[in-house]
Protein backbone atom coordinates (compact mmCIF):
# COMPACT_ATOMS: atom_id res chain seq x y z
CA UNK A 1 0.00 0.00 0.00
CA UNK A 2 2.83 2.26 0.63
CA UNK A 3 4.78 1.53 -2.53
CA UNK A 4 1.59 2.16 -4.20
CA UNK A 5 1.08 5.70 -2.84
CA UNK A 6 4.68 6.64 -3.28
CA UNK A 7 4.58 5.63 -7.06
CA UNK A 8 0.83 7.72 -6.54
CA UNK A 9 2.49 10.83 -5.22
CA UNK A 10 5.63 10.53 -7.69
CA UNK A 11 3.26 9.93 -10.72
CA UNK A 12 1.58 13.32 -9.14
CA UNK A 13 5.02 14.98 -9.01
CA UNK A 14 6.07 14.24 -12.64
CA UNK A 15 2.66 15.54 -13.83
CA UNK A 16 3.02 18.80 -12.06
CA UNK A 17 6.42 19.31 -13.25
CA UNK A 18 5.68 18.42 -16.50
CA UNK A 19 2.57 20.59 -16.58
CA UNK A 20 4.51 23.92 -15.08
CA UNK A 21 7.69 23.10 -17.79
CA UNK A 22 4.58 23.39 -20.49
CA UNK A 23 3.23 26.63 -19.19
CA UNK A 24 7.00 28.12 -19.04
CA UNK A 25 7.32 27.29 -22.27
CA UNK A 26 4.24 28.40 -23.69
CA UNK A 27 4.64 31.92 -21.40
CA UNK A 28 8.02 32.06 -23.18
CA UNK A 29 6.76 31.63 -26.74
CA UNK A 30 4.19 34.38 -25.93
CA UNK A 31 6.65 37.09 -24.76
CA UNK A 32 8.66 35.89 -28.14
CA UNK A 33 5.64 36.16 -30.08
CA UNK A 34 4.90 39.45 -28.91
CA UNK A 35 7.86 41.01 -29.38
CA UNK A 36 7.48 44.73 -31.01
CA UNK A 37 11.02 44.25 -32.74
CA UNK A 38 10.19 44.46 -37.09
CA UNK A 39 8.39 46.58 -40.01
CA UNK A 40 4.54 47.23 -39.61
CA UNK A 41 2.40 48.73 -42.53
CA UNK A 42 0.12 51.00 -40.78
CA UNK A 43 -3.64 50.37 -41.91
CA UNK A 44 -5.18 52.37 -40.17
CA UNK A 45 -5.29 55.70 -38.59
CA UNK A 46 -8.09 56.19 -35.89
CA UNK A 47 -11.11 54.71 -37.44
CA UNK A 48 -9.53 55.83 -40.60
CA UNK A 49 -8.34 53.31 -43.49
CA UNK A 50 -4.77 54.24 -44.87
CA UNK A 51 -3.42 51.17 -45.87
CA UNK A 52 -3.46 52.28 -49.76
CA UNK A 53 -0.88 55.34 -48.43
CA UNK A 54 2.09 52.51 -48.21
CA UNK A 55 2.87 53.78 -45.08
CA UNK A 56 4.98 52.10 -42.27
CA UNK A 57 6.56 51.80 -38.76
CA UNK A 58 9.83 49.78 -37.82
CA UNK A 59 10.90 48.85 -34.30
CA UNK A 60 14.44 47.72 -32.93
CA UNK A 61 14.93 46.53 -30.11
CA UNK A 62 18.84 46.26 -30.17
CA UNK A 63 18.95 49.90 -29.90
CA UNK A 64 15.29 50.77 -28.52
CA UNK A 65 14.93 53.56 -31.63
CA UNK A 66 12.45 53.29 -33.98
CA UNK A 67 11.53 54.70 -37.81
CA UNK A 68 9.06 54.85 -40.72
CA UNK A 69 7.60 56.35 -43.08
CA UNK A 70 4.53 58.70 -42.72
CA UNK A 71 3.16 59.33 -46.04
CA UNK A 72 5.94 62.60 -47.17
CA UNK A 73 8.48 62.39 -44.75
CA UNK A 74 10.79 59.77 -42.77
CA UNK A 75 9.44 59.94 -38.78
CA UNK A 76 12.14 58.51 -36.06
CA UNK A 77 12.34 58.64 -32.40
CA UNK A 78 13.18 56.24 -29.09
CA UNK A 79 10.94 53.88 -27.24
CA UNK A 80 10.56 51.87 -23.95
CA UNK A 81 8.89 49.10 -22.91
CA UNK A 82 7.29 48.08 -20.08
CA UNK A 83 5.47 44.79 -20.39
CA UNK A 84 2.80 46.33 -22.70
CA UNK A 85 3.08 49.99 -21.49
CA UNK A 86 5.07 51.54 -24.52
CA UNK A 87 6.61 55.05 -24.47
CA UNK A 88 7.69 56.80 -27.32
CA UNK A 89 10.12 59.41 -27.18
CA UNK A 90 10.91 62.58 -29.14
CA UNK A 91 9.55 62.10 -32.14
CA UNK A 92 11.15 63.79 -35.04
CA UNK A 93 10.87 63.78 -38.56
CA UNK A 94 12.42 65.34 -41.81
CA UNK A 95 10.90 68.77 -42.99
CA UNK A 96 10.13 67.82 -46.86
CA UNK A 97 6.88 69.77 -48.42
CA UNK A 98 3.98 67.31 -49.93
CA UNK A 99 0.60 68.34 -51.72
CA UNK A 100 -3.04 66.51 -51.17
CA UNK A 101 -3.93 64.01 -48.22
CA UNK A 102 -0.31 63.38 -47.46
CA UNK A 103 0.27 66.15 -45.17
CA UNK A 104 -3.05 65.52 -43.34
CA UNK A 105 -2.14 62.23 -42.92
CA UNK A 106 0.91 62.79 -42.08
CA UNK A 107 0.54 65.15 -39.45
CA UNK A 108 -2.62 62.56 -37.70
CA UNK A 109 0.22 59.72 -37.70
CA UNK A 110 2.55 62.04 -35.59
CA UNK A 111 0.38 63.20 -33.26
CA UNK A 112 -1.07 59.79 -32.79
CA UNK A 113 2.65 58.84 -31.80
CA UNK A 114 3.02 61.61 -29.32
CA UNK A 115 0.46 60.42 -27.33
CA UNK A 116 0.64 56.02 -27.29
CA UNK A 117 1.30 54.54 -23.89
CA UNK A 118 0.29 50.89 -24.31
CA UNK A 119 0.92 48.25 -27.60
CA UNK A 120 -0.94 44.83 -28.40
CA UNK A 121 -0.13 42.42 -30.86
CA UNK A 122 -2.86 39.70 -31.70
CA UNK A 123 -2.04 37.34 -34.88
CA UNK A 124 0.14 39.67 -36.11
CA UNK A 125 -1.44 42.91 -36.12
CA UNK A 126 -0.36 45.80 -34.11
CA UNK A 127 -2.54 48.19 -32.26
CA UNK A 128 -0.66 51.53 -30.92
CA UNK A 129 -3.15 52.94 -28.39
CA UNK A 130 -3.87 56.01 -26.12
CA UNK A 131 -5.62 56.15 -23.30
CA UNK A 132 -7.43 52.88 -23.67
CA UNK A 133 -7.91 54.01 -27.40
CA UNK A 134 -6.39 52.41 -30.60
CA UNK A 135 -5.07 55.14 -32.53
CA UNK A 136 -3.00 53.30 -35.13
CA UNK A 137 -3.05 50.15 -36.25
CA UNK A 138 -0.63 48.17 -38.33
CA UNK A 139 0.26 44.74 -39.84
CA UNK A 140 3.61 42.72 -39.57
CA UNK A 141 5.59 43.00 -42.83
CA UNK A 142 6.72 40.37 -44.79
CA UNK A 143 10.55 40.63 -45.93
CA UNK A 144 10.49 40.77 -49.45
CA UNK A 145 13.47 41.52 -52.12
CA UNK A 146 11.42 43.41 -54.51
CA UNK A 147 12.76 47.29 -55.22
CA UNK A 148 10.78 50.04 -56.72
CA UNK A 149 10.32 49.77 -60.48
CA UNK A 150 11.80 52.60 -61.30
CA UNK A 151 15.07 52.90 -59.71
CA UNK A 152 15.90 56.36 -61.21
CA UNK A 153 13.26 57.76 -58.41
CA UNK A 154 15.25 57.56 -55.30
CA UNK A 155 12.95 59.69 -53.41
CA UNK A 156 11.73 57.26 -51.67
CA UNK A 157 15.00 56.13 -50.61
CA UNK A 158 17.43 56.20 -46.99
CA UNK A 159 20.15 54.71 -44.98
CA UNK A 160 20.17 54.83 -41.16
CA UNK A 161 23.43 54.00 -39.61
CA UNK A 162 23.12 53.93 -35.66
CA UNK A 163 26.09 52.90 -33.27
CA UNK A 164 24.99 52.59 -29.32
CA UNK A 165 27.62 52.18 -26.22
CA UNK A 166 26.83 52.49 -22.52
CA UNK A 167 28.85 56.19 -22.94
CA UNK A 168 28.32 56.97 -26.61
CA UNK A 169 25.78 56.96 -29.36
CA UNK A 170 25.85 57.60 -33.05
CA UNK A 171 22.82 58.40 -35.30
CA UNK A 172 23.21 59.06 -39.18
CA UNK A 173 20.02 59.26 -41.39
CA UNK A 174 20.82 60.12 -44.86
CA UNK A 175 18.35 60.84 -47.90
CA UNK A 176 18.12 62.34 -51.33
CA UNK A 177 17.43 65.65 -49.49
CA UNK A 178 19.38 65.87 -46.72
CA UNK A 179 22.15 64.33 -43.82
CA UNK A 180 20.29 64.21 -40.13
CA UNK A 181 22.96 63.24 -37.52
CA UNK A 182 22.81 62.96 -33.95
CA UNK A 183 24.81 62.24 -30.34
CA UNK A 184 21.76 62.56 -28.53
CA UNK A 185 20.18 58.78 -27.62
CA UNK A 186 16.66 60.16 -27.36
CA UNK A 187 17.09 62.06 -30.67
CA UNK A 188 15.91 65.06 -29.14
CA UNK A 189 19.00 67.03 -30.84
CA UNK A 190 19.19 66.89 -34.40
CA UNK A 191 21.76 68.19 -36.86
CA UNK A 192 20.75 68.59 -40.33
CA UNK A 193 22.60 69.09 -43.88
CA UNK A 194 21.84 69.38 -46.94
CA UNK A 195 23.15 66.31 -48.76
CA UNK A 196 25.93 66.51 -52.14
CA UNK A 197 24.49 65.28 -55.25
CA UNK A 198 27.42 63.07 -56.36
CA UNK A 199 27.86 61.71 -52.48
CA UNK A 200 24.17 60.71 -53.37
CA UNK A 201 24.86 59.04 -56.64
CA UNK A 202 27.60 56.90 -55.15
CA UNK A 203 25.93 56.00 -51.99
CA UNK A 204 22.61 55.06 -54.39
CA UNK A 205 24.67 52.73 -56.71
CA UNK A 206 25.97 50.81 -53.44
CA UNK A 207 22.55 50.52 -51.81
CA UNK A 208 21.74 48.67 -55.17
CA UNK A 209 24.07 45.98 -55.05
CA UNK A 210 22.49 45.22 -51.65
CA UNK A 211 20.49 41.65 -51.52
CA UNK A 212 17.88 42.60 -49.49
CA UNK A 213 16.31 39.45 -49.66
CA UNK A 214 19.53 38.04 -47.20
CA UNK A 215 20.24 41.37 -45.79
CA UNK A 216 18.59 40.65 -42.54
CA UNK A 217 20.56 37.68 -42.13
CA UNK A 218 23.87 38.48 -42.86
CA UNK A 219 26.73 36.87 -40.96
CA UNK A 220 28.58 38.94 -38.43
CA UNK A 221 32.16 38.82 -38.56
CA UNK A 222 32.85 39.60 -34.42
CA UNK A 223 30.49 39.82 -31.43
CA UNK A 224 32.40 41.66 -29.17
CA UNK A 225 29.56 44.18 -28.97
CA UNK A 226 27.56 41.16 -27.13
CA UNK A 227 30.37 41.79 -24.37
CA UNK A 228 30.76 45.62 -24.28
CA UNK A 229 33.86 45.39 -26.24
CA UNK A 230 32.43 47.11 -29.00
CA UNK A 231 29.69 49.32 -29.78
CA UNK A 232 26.50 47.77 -31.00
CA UNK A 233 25.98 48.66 -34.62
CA UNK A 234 22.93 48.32 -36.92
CA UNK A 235 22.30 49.67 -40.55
CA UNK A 236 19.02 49.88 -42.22
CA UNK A 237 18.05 50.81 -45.29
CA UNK A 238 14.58 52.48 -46.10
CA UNK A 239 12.94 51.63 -49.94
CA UNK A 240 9.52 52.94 -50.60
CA UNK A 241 7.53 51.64 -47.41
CA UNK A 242 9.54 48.82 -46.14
CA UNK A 243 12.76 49.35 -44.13
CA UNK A 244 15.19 46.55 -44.35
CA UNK A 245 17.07 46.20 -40.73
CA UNK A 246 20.47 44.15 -40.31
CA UNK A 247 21.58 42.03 -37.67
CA UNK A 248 23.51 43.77 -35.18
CA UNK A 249 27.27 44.14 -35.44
CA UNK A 250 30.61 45.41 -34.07
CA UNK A 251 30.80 49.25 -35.03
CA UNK A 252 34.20 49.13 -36.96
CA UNK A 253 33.96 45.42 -37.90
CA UNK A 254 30.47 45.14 -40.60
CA UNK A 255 29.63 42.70 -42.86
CA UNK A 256 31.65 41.88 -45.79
CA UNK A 257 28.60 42.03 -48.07
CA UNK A 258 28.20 45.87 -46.64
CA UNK A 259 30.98 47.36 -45.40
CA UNK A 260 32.07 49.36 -48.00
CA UNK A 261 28.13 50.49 -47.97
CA UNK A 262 28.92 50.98 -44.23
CA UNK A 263 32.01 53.06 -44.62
CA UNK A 264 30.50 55.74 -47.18
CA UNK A 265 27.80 56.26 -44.58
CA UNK A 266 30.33 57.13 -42.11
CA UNK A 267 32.96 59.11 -44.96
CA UNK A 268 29.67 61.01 -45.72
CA UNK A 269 28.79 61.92 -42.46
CA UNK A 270 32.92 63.23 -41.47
CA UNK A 271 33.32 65.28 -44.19
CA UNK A 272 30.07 66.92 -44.30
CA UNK A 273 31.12 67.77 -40.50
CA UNK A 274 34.17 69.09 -41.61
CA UNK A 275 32.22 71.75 -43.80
């Protein structure tokens, strides 16, 4: 009788264990699911249906910045998370002049930003909200290779370089139009320059020979910004609506299959400085 209740109880045991190792594992694949990190097309604005606007939203979490596109301008700013509470800070955006809805738009989008405090993501979709109040609402990207048809329009085109160390930080957003730099984590202080044509050109021609379809998954040569031994650097590059992000890598040390894209970011960037 006693053998039989201690095979009972262990039985009992085994169960439980097994039963909390399930629910740790399912909590865990819920907290990866619902990780903000990646490009959203925004859909909707309020109650209002935008999706034919091709506008976007992109989120990373290696350096807790994020970016998009708003309908005439590039938007970018910094964010925190707290479980679901989201906070983003100092939104700022490049100054270019559009005609029709795009302003209107535009301007609804960034003053929907100013004011989110909580995200959600269910199957996929992502609802920004305010106040108990979904203000924008977006749907995860796919990754896809494709590149505007006409590659001659490169208005529609960026780079963003950003390098991040406990002491230092390093923002560089460059377009058609103009150079936007930064030292200022929350991108609350912006510099801004207007941009050489044949700088342009060249950096253009190298952003074409980029694969984007294995850009997010490039191989890192070093890791030594996983140990503070480096800073930790990212590079993304902004076509149409869809921002392409790379893996994270040692500032100094990129990819083979981008660092001389890398480098003219950062030749740009000194010698418009040194102007």
């Amino acid at each position: 009788m006693k053998l039989l209740l201690s095979l009972f109880t262990l039985l009992l045991a085994v169960t439980a264990c097994d039963s909390t190792k399930k629910t740790i594992d399912s909590n865990q694949k819920m907290q990866k699911e619902e990780t903000l990190s990646g490009t959203y097309f925004i859909t909707h604005v309020g109650n209002n249906d935008v999706s034919k606007h091709k506008l976007a939203i992109t989120f990373d979490e290696s350096t807790n910045q994020f970016s998009g596109f708003a309908g005439c301008n590039q938007f970018f700013g910094a964010y925190s998370i707290d479980n679901n509470s989201l906070l983003l800070n100092n939104v700022g955006a490049s100054k270019k002049l559009c005609h029709g809805d795009a302003m209107t738009i535009e301007d609804h989008i960034l003053k929907a930003l100013g004011i989110v405090d909580s995200f959600s993501i269910d199957d996929s979709i992502l609802s920004l909200s305010g106040k108990s109040t979904i203000l924008i609402k977006a749907s995860k990207a796919e990754m896809v290779s494709q590149r505007p048809a006409a590659k001659s329009n490169t208005s529609g085109t960026s780079i963003k370089y950003q390098a991040l160390t406990r002491g230092s930080f390093d923002f560089i957003l460059i377009s058609s139009s103009e150079i936007i730099t930064s030292n200022d984590q929350s991108l609350q202080k912006l510099d801004k320059h207007s941009i050489n044509q044949k700088d342009w050109d060249g950096l253009n021609a190298l952003i074409e020979k980029v694969d984007l379809e294995t850009f997010q998954n490039l191989n890192v040569p070093s890791t030594q910004h996983q140990f503070d031994g480096a800073a930790h650097a990212t590079l993304a590059i902004q076509i149409g609506d869809i921002e392409y992000m790379s893996p994270t890598f040692d500032h100094g040390n990129p990819p083979t299959e981008i660092d001389a894209l890398v480098n003219k970011v950062l030749s740009i960037k000194e010698n418009t400085l040194k102007q």
